[in-house]
PDB file of N, CA and C in Angstrom:
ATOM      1  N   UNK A   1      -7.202 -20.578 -25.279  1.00  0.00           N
ATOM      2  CA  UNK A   1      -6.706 -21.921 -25.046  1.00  0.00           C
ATOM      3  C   UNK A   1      -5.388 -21.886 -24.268  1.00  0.00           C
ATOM      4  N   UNK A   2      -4.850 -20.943 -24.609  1.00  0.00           N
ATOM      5  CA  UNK A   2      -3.191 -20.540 -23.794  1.00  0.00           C
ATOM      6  C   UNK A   2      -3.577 -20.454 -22.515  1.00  0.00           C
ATOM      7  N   UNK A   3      -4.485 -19.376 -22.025  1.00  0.00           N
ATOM      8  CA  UNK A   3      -4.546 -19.329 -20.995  1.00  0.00           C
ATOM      9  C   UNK A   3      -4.933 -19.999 -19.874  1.00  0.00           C
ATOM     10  N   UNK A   4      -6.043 -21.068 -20.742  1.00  0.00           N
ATOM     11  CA  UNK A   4      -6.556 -22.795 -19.809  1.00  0.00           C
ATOM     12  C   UNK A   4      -5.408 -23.537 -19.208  1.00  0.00           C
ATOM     13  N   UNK A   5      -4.415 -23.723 -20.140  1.00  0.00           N
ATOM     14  CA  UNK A   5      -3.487 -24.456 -20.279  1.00  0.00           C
ATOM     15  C   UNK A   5      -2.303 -23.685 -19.037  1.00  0.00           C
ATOM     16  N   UNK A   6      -2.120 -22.620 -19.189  1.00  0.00           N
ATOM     17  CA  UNK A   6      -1.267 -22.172 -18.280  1.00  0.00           C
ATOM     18  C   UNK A   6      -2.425 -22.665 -16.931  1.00  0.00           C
ATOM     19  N   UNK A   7      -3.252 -21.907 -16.860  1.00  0.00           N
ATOM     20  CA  UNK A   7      -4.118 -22.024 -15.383  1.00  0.00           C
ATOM     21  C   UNK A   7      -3.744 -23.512 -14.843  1.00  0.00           C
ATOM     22  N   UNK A   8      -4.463 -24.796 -15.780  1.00  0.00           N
ATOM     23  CA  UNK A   8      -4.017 -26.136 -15.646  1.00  0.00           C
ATOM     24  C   UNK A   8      -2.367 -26.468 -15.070  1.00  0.00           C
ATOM     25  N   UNK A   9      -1.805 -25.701 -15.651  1.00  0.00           N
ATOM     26  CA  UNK A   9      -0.218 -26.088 -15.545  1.00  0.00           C
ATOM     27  C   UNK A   9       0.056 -25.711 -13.977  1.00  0.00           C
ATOM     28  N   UNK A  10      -0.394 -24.552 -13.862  1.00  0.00           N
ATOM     29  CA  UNK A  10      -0.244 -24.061 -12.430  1.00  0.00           C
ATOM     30  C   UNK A  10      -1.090 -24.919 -11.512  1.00  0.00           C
ATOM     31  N   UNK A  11      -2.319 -24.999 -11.514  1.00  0.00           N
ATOM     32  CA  UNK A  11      -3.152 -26.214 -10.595  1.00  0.00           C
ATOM     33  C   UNK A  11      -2.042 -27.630 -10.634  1.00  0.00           C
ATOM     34  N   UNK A  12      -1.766 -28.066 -11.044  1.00  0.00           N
ATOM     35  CA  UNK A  12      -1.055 -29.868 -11.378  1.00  0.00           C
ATOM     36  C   UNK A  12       0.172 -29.468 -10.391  1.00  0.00           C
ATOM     37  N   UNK A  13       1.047 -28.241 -10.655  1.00  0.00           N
ATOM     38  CA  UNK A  13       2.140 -28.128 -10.232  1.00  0.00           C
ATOM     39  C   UNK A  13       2.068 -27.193  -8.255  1.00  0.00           C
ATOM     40  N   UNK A  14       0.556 -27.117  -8.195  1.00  0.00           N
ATOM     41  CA  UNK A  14       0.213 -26.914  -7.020  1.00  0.00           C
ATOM     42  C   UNK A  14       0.011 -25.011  -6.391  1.00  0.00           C
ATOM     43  N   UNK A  15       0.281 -24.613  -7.774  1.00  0.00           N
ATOM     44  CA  UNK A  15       0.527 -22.971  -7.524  1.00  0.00           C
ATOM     45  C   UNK A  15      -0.649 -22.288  -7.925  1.00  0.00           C
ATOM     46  N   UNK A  16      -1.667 -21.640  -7.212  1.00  0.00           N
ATOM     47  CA  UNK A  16      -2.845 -20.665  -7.947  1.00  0.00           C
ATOM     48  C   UNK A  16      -2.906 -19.658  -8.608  1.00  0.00           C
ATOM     49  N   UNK A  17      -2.999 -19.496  -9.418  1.00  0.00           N
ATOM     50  CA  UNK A  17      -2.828 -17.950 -10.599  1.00  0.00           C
ATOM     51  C   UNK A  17      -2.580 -16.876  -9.521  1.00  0.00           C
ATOM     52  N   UNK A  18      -3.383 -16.641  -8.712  1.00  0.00           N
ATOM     53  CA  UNK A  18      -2.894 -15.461  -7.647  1.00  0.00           C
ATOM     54  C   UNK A  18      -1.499 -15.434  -7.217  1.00  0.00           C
ATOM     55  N   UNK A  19      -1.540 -16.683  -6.528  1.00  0.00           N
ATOM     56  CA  UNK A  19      -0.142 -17.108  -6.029  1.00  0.00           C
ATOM     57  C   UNK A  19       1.056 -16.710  -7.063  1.00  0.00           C
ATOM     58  N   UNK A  20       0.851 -17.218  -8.360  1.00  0.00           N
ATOM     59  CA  UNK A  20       1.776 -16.527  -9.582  1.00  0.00           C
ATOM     60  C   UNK A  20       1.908 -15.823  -9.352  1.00  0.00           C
ATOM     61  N   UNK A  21       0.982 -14.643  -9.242  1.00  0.00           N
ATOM     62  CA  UNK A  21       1.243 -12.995  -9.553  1.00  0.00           C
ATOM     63  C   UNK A  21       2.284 -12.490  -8.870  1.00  0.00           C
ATOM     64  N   UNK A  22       1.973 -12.950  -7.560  1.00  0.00           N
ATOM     65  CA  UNK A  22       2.665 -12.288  -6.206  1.00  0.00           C
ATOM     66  C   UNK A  22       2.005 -11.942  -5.285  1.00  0.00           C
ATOM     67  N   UNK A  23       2.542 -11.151  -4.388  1.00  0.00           N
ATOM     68  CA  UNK A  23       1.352 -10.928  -3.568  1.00  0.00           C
ATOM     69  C   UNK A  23       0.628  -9.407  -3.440  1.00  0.00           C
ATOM     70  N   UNK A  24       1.357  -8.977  -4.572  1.00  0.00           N
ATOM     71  CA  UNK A  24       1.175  -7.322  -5.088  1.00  0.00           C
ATOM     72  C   UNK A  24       2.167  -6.251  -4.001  1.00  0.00           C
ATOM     73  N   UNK A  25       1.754  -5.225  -3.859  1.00  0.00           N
ATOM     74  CA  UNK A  25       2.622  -3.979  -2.989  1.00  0.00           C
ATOM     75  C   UNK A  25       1.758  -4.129  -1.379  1.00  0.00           C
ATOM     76  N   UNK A  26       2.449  -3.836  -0.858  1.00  0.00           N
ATOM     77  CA  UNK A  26       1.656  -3.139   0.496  1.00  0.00           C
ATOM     78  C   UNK A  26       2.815  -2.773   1.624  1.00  0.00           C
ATOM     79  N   UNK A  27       2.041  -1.950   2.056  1.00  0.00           N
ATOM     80  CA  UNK A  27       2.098  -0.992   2.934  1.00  0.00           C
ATOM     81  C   UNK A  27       2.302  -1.691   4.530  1.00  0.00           C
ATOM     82  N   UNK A  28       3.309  -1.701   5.358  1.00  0.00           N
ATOM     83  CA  UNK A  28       3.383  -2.125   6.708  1.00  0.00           C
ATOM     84  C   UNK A  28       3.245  -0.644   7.929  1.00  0.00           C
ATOM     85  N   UNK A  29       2.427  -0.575   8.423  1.00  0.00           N
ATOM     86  CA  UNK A  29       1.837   0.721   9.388  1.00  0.00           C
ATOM     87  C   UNK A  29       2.950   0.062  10.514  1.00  0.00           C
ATOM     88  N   UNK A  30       3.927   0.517  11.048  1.00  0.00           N
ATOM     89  CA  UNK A  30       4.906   0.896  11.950  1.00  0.00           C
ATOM     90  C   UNK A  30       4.895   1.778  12.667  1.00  0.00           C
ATOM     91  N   UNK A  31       3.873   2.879  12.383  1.00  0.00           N
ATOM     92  CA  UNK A  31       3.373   4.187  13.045  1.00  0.00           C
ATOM     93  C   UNK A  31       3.217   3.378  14.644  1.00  0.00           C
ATOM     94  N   UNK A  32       2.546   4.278  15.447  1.00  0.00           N
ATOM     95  CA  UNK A  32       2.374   4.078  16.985  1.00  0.00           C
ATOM     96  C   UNK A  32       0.870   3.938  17.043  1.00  0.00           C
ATOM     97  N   UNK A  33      -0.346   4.294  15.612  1.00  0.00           N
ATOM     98  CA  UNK A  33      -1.371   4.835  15.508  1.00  0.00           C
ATOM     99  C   UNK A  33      -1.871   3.899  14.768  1.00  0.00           C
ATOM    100  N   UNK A  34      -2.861   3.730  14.642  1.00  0.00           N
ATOM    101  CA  UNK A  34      -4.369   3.530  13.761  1.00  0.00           C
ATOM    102  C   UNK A  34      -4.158   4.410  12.047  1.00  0.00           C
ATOM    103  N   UNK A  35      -3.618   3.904  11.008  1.00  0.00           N
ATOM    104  CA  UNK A  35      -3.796   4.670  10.165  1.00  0.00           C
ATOM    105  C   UNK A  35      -5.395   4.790   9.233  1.00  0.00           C
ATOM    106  N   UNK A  36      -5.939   6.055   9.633  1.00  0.00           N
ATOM    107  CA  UNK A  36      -7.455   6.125   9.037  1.00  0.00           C
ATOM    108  C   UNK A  36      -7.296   6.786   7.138  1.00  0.00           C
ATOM    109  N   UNK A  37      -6.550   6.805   6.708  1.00  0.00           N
ATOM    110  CA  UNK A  37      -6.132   7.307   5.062  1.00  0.00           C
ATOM    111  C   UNK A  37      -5.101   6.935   4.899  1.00  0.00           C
ATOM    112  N   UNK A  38      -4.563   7.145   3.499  1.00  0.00           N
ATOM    113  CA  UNK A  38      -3.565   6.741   2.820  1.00  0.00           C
ATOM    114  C   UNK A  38      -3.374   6.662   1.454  1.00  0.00           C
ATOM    115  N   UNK A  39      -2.725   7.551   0.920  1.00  0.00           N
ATOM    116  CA  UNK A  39      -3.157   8.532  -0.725  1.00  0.00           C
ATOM    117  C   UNK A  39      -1.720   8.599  -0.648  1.00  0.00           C
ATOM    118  N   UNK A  40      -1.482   8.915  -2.357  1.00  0.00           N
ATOM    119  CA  UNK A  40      -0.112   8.592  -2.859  1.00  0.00           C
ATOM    120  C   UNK A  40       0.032   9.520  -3.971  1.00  0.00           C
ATOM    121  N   UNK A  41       0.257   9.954  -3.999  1.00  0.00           N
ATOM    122  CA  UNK A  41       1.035  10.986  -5.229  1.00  0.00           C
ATOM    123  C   UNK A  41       2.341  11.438  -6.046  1.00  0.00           C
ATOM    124  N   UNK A  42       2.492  11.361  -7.184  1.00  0.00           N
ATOM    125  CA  UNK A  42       4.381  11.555  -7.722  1.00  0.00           C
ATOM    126  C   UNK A  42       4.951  12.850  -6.844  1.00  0.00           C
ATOM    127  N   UNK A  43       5.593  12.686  -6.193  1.00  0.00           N
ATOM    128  CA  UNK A  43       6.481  13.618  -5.551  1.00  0.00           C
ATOM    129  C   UNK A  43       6.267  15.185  -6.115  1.00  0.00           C
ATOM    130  N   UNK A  44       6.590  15.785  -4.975  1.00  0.00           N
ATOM    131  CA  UNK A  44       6.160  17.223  -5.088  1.00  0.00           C
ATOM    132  C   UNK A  44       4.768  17.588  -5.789  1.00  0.00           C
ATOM    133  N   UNK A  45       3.785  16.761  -6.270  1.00  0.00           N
ATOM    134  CA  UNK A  45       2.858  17.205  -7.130  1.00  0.00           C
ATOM    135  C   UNK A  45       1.114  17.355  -6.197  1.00  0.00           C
ATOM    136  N   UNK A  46       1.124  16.827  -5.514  1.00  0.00           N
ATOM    137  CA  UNK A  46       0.149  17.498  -4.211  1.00  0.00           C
ATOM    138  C   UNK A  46      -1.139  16.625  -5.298  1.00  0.00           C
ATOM    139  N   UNK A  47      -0.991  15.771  -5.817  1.00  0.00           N
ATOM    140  CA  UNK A  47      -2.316  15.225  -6.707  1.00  0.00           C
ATOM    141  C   UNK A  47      -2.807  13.869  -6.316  1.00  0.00           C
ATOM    142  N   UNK A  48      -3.483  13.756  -5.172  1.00  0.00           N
ATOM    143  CA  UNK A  48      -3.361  12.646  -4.880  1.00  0.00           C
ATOM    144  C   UNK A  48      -4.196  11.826  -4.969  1.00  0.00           C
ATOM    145  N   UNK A  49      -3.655  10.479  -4.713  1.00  0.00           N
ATOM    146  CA  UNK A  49      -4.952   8.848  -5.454  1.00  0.00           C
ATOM    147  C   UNK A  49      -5.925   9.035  -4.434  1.00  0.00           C
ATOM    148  N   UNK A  50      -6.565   7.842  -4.514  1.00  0.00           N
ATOM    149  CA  UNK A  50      -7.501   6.992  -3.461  1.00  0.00           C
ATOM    150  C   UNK A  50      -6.961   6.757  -2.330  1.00  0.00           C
ATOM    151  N   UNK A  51      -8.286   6.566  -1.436  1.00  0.00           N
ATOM    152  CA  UNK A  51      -7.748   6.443  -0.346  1.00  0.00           C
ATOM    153  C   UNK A  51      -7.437   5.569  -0.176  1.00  0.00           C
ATOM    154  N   UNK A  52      -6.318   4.727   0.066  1.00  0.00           N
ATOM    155  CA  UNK A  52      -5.752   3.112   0.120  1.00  0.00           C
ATOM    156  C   UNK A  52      -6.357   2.301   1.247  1.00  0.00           C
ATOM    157  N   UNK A  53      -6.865   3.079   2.594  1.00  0.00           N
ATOM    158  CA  UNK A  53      -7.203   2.302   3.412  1.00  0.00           C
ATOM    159  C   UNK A  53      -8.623   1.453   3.155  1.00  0.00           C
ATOM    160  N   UNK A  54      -9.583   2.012   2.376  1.00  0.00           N
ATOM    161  CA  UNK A  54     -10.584   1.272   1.730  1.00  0.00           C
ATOM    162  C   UNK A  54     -10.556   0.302   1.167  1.00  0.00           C
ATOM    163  N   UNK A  55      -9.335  -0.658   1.084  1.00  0.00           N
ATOM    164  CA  UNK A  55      -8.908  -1.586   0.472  1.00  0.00           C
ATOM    165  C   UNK A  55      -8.863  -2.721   1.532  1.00  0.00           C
ATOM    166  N   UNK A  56      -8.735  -2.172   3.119  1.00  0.00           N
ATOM    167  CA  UNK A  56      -8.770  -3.201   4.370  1.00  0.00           C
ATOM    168  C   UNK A  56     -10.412  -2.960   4.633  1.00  0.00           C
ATOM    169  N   UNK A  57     -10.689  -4.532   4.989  1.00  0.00           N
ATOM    170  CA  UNK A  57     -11.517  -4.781   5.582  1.00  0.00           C
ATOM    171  C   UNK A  57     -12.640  -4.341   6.390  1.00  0.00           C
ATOM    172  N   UNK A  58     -12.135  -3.580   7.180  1.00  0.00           N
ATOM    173  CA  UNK A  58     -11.932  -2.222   8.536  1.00  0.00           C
ATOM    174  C   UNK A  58     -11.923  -1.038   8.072  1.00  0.00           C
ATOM    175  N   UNK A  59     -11.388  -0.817   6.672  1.00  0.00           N
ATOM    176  CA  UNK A  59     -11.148   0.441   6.546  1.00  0.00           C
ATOM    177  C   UNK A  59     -10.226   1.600   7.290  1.00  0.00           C
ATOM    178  N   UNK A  60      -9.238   0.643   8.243  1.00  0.00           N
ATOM    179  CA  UNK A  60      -8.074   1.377   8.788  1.00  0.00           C
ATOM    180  C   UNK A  60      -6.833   0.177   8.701  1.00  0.00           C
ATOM    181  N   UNK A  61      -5.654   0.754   8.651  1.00  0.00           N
ATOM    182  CA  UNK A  61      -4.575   0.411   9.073  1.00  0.00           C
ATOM    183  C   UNK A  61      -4.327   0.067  10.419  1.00  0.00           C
ATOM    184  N   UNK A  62      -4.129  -0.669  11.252  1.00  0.00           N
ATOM    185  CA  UNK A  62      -3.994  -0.606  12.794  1.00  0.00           C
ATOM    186  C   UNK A  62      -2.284  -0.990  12.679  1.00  0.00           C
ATOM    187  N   UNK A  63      -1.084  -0.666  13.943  1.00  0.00           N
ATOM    188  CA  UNK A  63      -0.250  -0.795  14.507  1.00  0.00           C
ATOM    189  C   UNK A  63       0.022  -2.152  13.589  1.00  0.00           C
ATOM    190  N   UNK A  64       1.389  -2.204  13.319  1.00  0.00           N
ATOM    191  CA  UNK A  64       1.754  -3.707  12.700  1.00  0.00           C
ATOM    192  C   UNK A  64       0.957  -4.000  11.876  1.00  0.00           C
ATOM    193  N   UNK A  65      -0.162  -3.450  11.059  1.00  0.00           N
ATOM    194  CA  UNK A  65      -0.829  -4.244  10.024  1.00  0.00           C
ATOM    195  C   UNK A  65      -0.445  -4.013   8.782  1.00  0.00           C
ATOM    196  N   UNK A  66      -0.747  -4.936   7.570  1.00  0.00           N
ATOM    197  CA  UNK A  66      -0.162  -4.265   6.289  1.00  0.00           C
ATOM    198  C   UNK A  66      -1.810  -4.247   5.482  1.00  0.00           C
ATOM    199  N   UNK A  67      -1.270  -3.446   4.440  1.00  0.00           N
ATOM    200  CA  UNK A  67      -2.059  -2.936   3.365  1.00  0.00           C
ATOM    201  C   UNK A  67      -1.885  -3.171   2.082  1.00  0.00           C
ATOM    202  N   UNK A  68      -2.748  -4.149   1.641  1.00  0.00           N
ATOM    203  CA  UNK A  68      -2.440  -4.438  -0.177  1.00  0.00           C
ATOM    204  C   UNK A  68      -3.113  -3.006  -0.443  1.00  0.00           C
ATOM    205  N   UNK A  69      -1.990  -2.551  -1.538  1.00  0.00           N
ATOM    206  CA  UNK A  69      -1.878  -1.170  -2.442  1.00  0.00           C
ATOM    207  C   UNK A  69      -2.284  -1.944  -3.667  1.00  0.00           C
ATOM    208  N   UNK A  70      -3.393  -1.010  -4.495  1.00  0.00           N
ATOM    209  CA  UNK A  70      -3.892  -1.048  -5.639  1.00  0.00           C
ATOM    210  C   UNK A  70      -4.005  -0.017  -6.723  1.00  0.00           C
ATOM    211  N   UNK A  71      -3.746  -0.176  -7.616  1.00  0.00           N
ATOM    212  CA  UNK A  71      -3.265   0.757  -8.880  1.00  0.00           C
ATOM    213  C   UNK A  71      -2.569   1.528  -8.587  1.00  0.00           C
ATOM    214  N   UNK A  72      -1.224   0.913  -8.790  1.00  0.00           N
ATOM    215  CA  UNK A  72      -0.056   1.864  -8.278  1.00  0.00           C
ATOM    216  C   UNK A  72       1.296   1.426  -8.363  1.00  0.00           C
ATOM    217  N   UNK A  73       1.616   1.910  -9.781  1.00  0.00           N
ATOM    218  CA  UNK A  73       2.944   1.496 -10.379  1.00  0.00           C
ATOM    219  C   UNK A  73       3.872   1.147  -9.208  1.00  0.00           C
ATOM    220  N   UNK A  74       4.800   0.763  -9.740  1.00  0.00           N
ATOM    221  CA  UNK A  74       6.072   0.566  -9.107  1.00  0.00           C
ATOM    222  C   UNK A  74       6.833   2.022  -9.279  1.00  0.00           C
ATOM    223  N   UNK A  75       7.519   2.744  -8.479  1.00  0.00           N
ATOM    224  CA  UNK A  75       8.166   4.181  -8.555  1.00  0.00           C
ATOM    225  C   UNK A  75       8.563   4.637  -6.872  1.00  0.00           C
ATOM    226  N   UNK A  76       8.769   6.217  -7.122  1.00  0.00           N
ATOM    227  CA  UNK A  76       8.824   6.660  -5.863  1.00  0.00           C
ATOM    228  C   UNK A  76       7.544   7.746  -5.669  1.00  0.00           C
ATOM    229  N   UNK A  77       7.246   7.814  -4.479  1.00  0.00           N
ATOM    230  CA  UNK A  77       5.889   8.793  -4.513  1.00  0.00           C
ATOM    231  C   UNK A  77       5.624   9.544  -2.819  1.00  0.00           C
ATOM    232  N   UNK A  78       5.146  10.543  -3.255  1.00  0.00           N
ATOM    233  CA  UNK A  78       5.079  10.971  -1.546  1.00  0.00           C
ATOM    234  C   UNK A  78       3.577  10.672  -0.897  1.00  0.00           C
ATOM    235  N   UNK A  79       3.389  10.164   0.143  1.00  0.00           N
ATOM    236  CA  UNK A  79       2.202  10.215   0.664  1.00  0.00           C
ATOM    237  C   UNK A  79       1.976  10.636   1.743  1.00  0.00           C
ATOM    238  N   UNK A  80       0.399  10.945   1.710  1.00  0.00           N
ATOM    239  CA  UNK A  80      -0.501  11.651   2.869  1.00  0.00           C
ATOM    240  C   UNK A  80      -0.534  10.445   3.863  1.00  0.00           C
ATOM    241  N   UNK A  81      -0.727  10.467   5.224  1.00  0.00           N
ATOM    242  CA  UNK A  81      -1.554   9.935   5.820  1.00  0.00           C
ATOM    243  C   UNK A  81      -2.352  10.246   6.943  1.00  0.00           C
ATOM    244  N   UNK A  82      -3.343   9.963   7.223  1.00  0.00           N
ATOM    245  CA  UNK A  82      -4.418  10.599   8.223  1.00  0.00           C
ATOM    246  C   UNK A  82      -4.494   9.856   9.203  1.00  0.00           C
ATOM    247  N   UNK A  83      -4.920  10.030  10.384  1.00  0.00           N
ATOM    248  CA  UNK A  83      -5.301   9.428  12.066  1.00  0.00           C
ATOM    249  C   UNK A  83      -6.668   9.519  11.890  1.00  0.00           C
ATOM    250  N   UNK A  84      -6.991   8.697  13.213  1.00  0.00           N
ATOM    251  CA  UNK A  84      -8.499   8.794  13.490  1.00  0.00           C
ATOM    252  C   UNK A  84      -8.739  10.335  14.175  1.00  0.00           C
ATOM    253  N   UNK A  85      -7.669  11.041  15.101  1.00  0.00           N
ATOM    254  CA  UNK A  85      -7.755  12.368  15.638  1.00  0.00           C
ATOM    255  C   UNK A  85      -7.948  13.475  14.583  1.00  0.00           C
ATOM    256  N   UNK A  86      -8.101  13.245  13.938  1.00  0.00           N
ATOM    257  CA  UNK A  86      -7.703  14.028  12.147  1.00  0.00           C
ATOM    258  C   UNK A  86      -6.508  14.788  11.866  1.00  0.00           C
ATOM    259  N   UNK A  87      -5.201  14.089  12.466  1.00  0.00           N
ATOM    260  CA  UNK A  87      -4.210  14.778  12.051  1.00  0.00           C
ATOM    261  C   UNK A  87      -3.742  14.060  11.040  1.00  0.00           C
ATOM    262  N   UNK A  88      -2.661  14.868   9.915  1.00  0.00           N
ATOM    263  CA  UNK A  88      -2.118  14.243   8.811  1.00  0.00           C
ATOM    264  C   UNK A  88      -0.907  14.474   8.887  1.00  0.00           C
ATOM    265  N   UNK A  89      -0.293  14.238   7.962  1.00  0.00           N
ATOM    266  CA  UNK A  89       0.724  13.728   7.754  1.00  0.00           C
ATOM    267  C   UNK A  89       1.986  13.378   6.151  1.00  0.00           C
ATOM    268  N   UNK A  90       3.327  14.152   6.125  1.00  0.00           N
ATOM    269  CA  UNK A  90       3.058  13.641   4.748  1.00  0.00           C
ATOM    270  C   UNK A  90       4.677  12.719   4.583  1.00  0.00           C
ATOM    271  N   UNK A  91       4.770  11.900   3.681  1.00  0.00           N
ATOM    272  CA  UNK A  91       5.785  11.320   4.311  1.00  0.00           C
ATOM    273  C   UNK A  91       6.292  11.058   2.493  1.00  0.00           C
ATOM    274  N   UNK A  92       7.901  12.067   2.380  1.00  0.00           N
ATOM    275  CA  UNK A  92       8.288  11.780   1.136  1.00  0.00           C
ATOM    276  C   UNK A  92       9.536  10.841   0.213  1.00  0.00           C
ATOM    277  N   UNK A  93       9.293  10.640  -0.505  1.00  0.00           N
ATOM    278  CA  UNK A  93      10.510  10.069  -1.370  1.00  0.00           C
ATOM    279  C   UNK A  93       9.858   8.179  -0.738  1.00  0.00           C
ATOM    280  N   UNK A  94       8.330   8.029  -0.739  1.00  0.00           N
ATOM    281  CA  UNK A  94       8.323   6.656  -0.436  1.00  0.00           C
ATOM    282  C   UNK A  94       9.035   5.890  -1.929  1.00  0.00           C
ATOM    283  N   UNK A  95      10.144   4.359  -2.127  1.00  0.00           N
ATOM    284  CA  UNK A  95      10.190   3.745  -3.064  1.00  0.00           C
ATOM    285  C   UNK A  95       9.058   2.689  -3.108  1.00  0.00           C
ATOM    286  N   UNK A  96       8.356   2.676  -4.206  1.00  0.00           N
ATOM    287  CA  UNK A  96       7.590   0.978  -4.113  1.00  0.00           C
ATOM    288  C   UNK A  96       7.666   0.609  -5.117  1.00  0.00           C
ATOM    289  N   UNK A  97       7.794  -0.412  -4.805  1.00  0.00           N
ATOM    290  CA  UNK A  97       8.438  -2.092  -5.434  1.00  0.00           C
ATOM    291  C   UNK A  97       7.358  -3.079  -6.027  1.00  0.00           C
ATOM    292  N   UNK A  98       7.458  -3.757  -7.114  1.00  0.00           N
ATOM    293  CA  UNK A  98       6.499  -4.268  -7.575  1.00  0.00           C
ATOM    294  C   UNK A  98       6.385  -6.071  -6.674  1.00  0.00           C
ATOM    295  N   UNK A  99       5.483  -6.049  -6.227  1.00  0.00           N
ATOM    296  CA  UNK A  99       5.041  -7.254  -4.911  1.00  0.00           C
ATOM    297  C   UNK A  99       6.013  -7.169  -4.141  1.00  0.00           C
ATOM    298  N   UNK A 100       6.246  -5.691  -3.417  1.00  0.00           N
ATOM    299  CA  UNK A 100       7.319  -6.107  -2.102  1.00  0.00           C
ATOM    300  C   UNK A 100       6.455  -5.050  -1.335  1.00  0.00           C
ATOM    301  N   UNK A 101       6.850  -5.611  -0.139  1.00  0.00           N
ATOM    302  CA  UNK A 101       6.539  -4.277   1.202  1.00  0.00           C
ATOM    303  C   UNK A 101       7.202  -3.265   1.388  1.00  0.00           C
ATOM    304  N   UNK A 102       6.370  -2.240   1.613  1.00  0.00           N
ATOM    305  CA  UNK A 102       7.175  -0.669   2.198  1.00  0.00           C
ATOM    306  C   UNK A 102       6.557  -0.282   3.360  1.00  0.00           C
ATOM    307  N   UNK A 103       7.343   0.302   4.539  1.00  0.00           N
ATOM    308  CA  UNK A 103       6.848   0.513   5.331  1.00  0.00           C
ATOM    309  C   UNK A 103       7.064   2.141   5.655  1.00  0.00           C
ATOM    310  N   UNK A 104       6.335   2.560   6.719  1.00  0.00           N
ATOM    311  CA  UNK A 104       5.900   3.529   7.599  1.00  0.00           C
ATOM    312  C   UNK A 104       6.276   3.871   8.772  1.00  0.00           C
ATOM    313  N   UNK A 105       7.190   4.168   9.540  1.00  0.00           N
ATOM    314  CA  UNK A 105       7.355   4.238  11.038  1.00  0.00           C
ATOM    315  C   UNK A 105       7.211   6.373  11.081  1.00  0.00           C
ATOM    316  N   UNK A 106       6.970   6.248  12.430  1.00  0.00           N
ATOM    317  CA  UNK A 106       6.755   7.785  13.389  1.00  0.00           C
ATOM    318  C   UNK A 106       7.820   8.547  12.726  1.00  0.00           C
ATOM    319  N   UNK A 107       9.384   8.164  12.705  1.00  0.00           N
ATOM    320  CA  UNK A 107      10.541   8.784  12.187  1.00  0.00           C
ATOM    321  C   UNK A 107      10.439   9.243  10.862  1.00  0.00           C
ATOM    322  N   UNK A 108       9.647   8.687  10.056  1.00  0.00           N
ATOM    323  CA  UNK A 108       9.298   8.925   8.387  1.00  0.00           C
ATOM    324  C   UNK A 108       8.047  10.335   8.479  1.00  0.00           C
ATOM    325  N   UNK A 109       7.201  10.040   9.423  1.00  0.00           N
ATOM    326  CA  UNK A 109       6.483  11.366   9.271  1.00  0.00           C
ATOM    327  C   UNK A 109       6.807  12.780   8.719  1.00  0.00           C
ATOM    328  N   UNK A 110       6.206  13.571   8.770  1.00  0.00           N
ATOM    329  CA  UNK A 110       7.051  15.272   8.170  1.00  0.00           C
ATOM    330  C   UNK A 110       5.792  16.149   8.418  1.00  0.00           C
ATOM    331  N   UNK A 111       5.711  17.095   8.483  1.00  0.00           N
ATOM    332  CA  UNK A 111       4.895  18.282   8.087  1.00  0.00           C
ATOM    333  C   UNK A 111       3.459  17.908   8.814  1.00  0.00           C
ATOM    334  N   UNK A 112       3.324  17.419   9.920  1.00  0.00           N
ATOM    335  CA  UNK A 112       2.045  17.044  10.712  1.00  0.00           C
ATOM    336  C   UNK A 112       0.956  18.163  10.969  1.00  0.00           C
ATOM    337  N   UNK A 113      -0.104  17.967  10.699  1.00  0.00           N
ATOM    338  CA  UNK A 113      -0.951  19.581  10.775  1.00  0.00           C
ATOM    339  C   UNK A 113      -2.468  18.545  11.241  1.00  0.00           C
ATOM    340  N   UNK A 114      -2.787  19.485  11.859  1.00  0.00           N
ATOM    341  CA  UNK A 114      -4.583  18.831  12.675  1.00  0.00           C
ATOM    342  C   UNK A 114      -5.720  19.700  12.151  1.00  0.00           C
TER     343      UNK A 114
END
């Protein structure tokens, strides 16, 4: 019954339960590239999630696009990322923020291998 009532409260006052939440984490690709992966792991620990780009549409990141991130605390974490050429990439000490953007540019890259 709580939860009708909240839902209701939010419809009347013009806001959608989603809209509440936020708009979750994501990822802004600043790279020069097409990002084809995107996996996240606690720092130094080489254990890494899902591939995040399966979460777009497309299944890639393109230049300027962002990426809603899913299951994935708020913390700091290092991540992989891959090209369509199959080079990777690892980029560390990312912070993410609970419903804010983090981004990606060429300068953040590290340790590139094909």
């Amino acid at each position: 019954m709580r939860t009708m009532l909240m839902i209701v409260a939010l419809l009347v006052t013009g806001i959608s339960p989603v809209a509440a939440q936020g708009k979750g984490i994501r990822l802004w690709n600043l790279t020069a590239e097409t990002i084809s992966s995107f996996q996240l792991s606690a720092p130094g620990q080489n254990l890494w999630g899902a591939n995040q780009t399966l979460n777009d549409k497309d299944k890639e990141v393109d230049h300027d696009e962002r990426l809603r991130i899913t299951d994935v605390a708020p913390g700091r974490y290092d991540a992989r990322v891959g090209y369509r050429d199959g080079r990777s990439c690892m980029v560390h000490g990312i912070e993410i923020r609970a419903n804010a953007v983090f981004s990606i540019a060429d300068k953040d890259l590290k340790e590139c291998s094909k």
